[in-house]
C-alpha atoms as a PDB file:
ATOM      1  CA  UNK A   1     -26.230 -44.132 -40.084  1.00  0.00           C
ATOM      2  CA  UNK A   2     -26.150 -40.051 -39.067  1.00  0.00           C
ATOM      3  CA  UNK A   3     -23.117 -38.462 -40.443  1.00  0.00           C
ATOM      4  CA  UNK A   4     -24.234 -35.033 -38.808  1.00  0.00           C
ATOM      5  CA  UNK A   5     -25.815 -34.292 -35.716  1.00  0.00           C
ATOM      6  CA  UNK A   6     -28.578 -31.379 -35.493  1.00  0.00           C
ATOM      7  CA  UNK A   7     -28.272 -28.794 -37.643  1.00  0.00           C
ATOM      8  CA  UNK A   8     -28.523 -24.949 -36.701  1.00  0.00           C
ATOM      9  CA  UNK A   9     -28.483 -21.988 -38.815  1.00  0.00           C
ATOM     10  CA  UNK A  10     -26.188 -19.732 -37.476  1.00  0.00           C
ATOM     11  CA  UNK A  11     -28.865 -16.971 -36.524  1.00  0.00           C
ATOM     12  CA  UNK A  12     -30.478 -20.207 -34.631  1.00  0.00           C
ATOM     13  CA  UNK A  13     -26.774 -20.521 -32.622  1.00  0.00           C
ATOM     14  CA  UNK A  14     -26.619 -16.576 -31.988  1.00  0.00           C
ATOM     15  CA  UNK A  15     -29.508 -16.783 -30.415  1.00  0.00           C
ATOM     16  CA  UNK A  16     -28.528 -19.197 -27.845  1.00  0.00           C
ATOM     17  CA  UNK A  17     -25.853 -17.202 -26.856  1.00  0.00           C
ATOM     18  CA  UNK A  18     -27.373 -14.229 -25.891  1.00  0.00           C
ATOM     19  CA  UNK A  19     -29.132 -13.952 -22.297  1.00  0.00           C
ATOM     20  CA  UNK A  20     -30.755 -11.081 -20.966  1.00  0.00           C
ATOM     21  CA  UNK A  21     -29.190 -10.966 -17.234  1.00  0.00           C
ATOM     22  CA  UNK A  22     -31.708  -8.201 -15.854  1.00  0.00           C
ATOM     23  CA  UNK A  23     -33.627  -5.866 -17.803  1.00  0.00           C
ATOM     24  CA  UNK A  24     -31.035  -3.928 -19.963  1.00  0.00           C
ATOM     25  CA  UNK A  25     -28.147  -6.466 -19.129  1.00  0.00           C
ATOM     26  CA  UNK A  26     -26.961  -8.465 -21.838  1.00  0.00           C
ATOM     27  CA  UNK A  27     -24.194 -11.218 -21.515  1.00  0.00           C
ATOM     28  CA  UNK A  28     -22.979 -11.819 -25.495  1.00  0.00           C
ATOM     29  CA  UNK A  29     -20.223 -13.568 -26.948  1.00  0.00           C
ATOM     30  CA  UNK A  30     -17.603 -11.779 -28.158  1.00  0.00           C
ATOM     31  CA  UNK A  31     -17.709 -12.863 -31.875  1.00  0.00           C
ATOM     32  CA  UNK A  32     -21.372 -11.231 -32.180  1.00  0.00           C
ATOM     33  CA  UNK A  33     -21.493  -8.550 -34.245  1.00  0.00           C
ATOM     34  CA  UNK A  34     -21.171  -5.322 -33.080  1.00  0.00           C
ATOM     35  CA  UNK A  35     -24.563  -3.908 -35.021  1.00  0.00           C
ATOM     36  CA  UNK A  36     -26.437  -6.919 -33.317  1.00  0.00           C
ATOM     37  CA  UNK A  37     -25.268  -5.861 -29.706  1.00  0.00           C
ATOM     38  CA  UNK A  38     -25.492  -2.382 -30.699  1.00  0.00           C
ATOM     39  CA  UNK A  39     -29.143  -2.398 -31.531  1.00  0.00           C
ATOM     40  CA  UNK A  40     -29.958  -4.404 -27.881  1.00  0.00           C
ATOM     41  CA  UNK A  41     -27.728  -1.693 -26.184  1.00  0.00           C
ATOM     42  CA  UNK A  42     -29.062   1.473 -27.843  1.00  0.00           C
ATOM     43  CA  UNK A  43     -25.689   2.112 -29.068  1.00  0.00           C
ATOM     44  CA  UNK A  44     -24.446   4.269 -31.533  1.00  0.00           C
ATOM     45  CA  UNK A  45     -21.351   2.369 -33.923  1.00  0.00           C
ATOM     46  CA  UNK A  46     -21.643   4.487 -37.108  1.00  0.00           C
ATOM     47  CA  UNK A  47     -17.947   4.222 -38.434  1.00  0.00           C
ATOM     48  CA  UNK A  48     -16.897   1.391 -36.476  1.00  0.00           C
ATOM     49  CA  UNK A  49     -13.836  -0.256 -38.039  1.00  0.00           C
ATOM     50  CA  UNK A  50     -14.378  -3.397 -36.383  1.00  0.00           C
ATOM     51  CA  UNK A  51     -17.108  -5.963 -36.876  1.00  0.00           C
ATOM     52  CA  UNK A  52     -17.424  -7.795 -33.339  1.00  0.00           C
ATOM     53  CA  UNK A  53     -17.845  -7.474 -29.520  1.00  0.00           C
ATOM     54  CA  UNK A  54     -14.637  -8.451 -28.724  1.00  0.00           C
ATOM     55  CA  UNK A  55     -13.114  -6.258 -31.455  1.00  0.00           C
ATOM     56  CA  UNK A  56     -14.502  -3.200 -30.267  1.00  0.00           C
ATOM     57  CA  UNK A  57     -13.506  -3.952 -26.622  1.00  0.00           C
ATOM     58  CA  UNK A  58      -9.996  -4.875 -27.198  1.00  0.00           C
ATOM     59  CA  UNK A  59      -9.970  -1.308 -29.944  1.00  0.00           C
ATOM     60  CA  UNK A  60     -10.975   0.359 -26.798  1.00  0.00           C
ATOM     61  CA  UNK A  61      -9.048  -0.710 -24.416  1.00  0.00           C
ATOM     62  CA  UNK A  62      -5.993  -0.890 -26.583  1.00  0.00           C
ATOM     63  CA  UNK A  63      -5.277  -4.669 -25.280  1.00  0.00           C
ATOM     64  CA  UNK A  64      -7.032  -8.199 -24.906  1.00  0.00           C
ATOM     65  CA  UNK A  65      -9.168  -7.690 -21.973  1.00  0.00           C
ATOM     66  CA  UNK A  66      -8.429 -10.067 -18.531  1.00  0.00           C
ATOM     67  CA  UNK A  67     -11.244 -12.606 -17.576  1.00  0.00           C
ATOM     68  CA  UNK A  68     -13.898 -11.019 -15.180  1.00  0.00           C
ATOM     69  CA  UNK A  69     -13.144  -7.178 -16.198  1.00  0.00           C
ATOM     70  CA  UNK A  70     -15.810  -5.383 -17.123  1.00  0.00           C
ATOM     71  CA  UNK A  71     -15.880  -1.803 -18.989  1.00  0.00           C
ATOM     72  CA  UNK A  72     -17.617   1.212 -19.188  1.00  0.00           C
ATOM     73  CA  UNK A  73     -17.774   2.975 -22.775  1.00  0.00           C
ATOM     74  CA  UNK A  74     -20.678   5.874 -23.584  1.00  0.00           C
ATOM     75  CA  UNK A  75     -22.383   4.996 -20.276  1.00  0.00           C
ATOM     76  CA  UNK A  76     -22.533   1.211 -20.715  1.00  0.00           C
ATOM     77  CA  UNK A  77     -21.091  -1.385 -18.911  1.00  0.00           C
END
């Protein structure tokens, strides 16, 4: 009897998650941390007071965002 399906690590699950639209593109999920999407993006986060995507989006735009709007911060979209 299997109590658990397949196991992942969660670095294993990140993974996954991110995809590489077109060279320099990234579609992430919000929870990733912002150091990990930082680091694909080039970006600079020293003294960021939050820890995820979607944290640092919704800091910056001072609301949740709406589904299908994009953003441009420090040149990137």
């Amino acid at each position: 009897e299997e109590l658990v399906g397949e196991i992942q690590d969660e670095h294993e699950a990140l993974r996954d998650d991110l995809r590489e639209e077109s060279p320099g593109c990234w579609l992430v999920p919000g929870f990733l941390e912002v150091e990990r999407a930082a680091g694909l993006v080039g970006m600079s986060v020293n003294g960021a007071e939050v820890e995820t995507v979607g944290g640092l989006i919704t800091g910056i735009l001072g609301r949740v965002p709406e589904a299908g709007e994009s953003l441009v911060h420090e040149g990137i979209q």
